[in-house]
N, C-alpha and C. Protein backbone atom coordinates (compact mmCIF):
# COMPACT_ATOMS: atom_id res chain seq x y z
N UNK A 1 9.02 4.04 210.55
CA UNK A 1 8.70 2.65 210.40
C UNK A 1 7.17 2.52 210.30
N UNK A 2 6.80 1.78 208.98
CA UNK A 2 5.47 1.74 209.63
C UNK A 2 4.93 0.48 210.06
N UNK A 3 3.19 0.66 210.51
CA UNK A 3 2.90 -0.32 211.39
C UNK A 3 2.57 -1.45 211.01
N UNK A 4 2.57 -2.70 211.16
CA UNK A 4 2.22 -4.15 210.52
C UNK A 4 0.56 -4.49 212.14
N UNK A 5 0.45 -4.58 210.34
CA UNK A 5 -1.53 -4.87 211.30
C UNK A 5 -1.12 -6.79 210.93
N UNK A 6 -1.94 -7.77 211.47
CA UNK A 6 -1.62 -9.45 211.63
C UNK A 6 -3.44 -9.56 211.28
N UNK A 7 -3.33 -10.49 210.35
CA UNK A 7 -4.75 -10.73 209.85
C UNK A 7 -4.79 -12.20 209.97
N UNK A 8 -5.48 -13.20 210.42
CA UNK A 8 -5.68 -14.21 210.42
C UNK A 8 -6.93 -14.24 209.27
N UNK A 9 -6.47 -15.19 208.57
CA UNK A 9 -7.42 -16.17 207.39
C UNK A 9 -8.04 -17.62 207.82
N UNK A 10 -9.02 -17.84 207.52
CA UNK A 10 -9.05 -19.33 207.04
C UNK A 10 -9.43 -19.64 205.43
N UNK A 11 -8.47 -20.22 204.77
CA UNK A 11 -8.68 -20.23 203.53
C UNK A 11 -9.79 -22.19 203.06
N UNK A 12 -10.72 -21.46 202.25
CA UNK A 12 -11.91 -22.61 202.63
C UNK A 12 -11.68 -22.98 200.84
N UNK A 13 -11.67 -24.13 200.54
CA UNK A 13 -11.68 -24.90 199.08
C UNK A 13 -12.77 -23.87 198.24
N UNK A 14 -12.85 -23.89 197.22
CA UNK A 14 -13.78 -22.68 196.37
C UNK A 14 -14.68 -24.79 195.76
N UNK A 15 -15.73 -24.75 196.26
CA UNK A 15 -16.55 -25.78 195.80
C UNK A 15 -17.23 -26.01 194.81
N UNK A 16 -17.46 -24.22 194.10
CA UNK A 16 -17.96 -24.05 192.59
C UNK A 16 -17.50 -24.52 191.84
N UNK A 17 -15.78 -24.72 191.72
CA UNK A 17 -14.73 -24.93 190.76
C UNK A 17 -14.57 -26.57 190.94
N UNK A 18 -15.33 -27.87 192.07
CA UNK A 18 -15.01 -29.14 191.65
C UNK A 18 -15.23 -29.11 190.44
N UNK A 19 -16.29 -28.96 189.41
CA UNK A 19 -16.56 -29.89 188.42
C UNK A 19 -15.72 -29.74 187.32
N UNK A 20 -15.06 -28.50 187.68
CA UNK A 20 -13.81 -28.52 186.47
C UNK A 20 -12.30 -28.66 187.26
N UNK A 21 -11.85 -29.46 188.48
CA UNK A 21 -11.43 -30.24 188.91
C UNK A 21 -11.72 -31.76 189.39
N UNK A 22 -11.41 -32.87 188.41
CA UNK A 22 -12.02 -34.14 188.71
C UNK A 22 -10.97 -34.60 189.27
N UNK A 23 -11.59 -35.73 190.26
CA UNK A 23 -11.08 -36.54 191.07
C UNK A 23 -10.15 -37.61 190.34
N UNK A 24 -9.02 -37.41 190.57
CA UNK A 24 -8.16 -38.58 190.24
C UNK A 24 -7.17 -39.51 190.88
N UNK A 25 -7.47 -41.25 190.76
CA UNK A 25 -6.88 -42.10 191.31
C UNK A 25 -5.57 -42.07 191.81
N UNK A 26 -5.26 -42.27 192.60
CA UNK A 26 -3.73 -43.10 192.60
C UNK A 26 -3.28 -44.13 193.78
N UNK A 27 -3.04 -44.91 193.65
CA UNK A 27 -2.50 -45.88 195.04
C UNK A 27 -0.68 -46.01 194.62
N UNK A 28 -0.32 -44.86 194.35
CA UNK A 28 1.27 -44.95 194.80
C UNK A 28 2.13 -43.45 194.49
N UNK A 29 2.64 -42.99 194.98
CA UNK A 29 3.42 -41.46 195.30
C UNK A 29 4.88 -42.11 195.66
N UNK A 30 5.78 -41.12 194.12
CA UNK A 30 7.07 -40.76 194.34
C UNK A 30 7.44 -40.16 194.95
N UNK A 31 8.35 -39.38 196.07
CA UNK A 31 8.71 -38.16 196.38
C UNK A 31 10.34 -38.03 196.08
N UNK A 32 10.48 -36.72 195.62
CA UNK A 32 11.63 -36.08 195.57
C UNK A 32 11.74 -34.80 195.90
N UNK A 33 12.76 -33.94 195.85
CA UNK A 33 13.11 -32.49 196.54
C UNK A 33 14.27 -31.90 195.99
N UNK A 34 13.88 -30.63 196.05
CA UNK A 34 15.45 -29.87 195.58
C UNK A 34 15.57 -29.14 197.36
N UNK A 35 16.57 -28.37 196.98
CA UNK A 35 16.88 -27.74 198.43
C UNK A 35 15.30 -26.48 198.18
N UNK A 36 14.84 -25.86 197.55
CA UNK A 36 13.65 -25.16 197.62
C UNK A 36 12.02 -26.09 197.80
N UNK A 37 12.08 -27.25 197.09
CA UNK A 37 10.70 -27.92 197.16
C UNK A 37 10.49 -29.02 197.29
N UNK A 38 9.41 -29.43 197.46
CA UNK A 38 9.38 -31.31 197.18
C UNK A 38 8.10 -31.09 196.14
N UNK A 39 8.39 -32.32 195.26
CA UNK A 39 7.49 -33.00 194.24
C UNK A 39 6.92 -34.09 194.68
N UNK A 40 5.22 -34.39 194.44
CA UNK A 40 4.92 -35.43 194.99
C UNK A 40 4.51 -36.20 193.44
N UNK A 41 5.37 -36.99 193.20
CA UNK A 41 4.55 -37.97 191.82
C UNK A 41 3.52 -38.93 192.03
N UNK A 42 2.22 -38.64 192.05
CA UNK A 42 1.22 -39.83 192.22
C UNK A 42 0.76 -40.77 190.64
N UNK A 43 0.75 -41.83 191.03
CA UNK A 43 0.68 -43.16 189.93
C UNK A 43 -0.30 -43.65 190.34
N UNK A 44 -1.09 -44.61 189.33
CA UNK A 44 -2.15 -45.57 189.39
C UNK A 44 -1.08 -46.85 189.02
N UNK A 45 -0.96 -47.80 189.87
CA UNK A 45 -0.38 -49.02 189.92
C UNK A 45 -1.52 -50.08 189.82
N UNK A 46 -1.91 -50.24 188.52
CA UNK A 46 -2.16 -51.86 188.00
C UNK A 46 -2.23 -53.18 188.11
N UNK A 47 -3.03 -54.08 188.60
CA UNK A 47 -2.15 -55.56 188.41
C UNK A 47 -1.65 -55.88 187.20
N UNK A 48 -0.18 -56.24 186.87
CA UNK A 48 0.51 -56.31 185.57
C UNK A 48 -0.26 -57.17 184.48
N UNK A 49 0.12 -56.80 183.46
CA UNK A 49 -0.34 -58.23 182.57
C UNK A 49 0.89 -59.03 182.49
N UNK A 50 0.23 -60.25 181.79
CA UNK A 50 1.24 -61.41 181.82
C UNK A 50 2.81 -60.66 180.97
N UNK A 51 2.34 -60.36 179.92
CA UNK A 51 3.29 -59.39 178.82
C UNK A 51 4.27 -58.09 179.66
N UNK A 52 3.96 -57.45 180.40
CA UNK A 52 4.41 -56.67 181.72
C UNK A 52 5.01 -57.58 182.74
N UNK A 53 4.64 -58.39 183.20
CA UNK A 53 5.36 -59.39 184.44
C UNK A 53 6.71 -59.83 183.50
N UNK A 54 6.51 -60.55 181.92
CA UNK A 54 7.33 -61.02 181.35
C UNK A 54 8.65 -60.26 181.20
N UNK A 55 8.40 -58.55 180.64
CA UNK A 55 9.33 -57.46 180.35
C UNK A 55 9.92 -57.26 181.98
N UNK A 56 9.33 -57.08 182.84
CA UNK A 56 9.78 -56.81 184.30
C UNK A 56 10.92 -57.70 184.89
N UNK A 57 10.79 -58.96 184.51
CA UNK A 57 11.57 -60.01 184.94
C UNK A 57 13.11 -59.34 184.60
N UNK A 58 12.83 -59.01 183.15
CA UNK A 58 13.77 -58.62 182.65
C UNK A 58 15.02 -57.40 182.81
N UNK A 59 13.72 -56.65 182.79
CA UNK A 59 14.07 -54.90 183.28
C UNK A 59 14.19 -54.96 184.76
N UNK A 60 13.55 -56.02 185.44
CA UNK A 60 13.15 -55.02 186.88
C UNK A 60 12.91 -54.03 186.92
N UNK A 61 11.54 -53.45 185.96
CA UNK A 61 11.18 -52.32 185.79
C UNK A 61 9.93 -52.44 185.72
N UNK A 62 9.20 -51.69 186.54
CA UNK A 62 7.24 -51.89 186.27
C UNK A 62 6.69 -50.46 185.72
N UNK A 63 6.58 -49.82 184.82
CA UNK A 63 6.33 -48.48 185.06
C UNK A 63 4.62 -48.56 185.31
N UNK A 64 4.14 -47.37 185.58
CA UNK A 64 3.09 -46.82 186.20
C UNK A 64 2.50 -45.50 185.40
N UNK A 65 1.33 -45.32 185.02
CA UNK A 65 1.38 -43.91 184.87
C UNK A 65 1.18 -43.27 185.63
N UNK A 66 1.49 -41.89 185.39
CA UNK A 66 1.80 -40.31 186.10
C UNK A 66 -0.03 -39.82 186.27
N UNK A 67 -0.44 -39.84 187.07
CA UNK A 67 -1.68 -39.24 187.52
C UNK A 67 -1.50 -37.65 187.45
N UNK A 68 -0.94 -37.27 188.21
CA UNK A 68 -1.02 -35.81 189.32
C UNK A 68 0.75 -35.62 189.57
N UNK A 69 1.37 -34.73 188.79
CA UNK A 69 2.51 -34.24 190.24
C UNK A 69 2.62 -32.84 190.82
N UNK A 70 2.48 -33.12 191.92
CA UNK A 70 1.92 -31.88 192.91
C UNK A 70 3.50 -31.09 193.60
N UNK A 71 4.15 -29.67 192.88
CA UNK A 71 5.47 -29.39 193.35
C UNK A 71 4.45 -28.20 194.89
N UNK A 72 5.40 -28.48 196.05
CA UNK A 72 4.91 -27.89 197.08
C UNK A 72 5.94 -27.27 197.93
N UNK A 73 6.01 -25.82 198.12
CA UNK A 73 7.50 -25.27 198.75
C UNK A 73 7.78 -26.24 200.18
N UNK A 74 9.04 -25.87 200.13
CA UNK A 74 9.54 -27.32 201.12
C UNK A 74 8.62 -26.59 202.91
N UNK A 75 8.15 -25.11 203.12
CA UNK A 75 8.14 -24.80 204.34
C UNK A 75 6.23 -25.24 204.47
N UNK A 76 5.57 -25.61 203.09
CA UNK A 76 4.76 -26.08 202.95
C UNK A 76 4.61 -28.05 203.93
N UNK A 77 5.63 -28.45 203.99
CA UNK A 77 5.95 -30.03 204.26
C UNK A 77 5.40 -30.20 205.58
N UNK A 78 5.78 -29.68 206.35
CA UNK A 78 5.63 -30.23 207.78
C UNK A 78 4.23 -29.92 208.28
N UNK A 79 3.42 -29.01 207.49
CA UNK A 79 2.00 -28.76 207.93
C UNK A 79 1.46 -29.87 206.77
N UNK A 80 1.95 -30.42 205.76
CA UNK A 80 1.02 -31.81 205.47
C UNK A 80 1.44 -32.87 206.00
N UNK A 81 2.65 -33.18 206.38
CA UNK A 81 2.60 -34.23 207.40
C UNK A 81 2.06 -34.29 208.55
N UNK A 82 1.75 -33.22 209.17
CA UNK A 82 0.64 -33.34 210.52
C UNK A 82 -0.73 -33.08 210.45
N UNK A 83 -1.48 -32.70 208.79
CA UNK A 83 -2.44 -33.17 208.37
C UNK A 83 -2.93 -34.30 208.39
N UNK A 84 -2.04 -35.14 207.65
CA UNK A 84 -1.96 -36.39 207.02
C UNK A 84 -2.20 -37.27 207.97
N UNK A 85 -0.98 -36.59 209.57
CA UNK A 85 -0.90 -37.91 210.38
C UNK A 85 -2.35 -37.56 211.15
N UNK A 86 -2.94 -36.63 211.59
CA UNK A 86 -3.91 -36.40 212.34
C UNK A 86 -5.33 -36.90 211.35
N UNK A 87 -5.65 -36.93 210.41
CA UNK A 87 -6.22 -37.47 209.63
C UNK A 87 -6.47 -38.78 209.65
N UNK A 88 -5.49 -39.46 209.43
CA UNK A 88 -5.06 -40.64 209.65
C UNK A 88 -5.11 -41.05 210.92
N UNK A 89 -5.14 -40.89 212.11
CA UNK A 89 -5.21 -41.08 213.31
C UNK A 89 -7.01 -41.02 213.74
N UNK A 90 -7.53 -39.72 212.71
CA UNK A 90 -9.04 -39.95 213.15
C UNK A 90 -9.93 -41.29 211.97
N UNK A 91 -9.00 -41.57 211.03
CA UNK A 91 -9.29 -42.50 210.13
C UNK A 91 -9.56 -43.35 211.18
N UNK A 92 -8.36 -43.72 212.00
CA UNK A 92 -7.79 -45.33 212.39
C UNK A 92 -9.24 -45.14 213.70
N UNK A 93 -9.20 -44.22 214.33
CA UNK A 93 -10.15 -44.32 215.42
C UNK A 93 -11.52 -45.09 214.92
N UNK A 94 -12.57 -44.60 213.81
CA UNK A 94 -13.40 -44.37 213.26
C UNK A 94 -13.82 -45.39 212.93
N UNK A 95 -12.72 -46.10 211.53
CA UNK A 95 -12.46 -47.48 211.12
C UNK A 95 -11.92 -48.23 212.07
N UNK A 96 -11.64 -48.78 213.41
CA UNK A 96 -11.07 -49.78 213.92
C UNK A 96 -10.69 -51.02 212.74
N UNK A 97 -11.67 -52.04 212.06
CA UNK A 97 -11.54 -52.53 211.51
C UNK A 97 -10.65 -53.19 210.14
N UNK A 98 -10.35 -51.67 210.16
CA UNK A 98 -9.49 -51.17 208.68
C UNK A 98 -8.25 -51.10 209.42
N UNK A 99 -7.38 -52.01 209.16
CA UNK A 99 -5.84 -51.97 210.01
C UNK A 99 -5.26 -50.76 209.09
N UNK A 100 -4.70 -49.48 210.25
CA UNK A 100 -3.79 -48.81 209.81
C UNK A 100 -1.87 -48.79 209.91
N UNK A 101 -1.65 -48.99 209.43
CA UNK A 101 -0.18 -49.45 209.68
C UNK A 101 0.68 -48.69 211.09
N UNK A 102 1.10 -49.24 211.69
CA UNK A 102 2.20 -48.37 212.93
C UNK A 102 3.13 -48.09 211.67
N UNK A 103 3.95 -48.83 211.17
CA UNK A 103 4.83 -48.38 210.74
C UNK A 103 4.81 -47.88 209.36
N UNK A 104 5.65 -47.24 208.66
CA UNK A 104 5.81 -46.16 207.52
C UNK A 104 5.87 -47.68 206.60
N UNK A 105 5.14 -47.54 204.83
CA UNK A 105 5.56 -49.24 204.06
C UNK A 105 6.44 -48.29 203.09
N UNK A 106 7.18 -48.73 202.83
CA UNK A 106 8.00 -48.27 201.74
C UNK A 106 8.26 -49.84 200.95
């Protein structure tokens, strides 16, 4: 049998490579999942035009465009949700001002 040596990493963002990664918007995320992953679909949501409000009435349909979709193995999930929430928790400290929601908005 042989021996297993345990290496701890910290893996740090490569900062050379922002400028050929740009920052892009979104104020709204789909999620879906297979039994292996989840997909995160992020959108830039618009205030409609009048011509969009009009078709919507209709459709009950608003579409959005597709920014970013980010596929992430599902054992990947639970270490960004306790990113996210601890993040968010030093947000809310920081900002008092800036109401952070108790509850989840769907």
């Amino acid at each position: 049998m042989t021996d297993r040596k345990q290496i701890n990493l910290t893996i740090v963002p490569d900062e050379s490579t922002v400028s050929d990664a740009p920052r892009t918007y979104a104020n709204f995320c789909a999620i879906s999942h297979t039994p292996f992953d989840f997909t995160l679909t992020f959108c830039e949501v618009l205030p409609p035009s009048q011509e969009e409000v009009r078709n919507a009435e209709t459709d009950r349909e608003l579409r959005a465009p597709v920014r970013a979709r980010i596929v992430v193995p599902m054992q990947f999930v639970p270490n960004l949700i306790a990113a996210l929430q601890e993040h968010l928790l030093a947000f809310g400290e920081s900002s008092p001002k800036v109401g952070v929601p108790k509850e989840p908005i769907h």
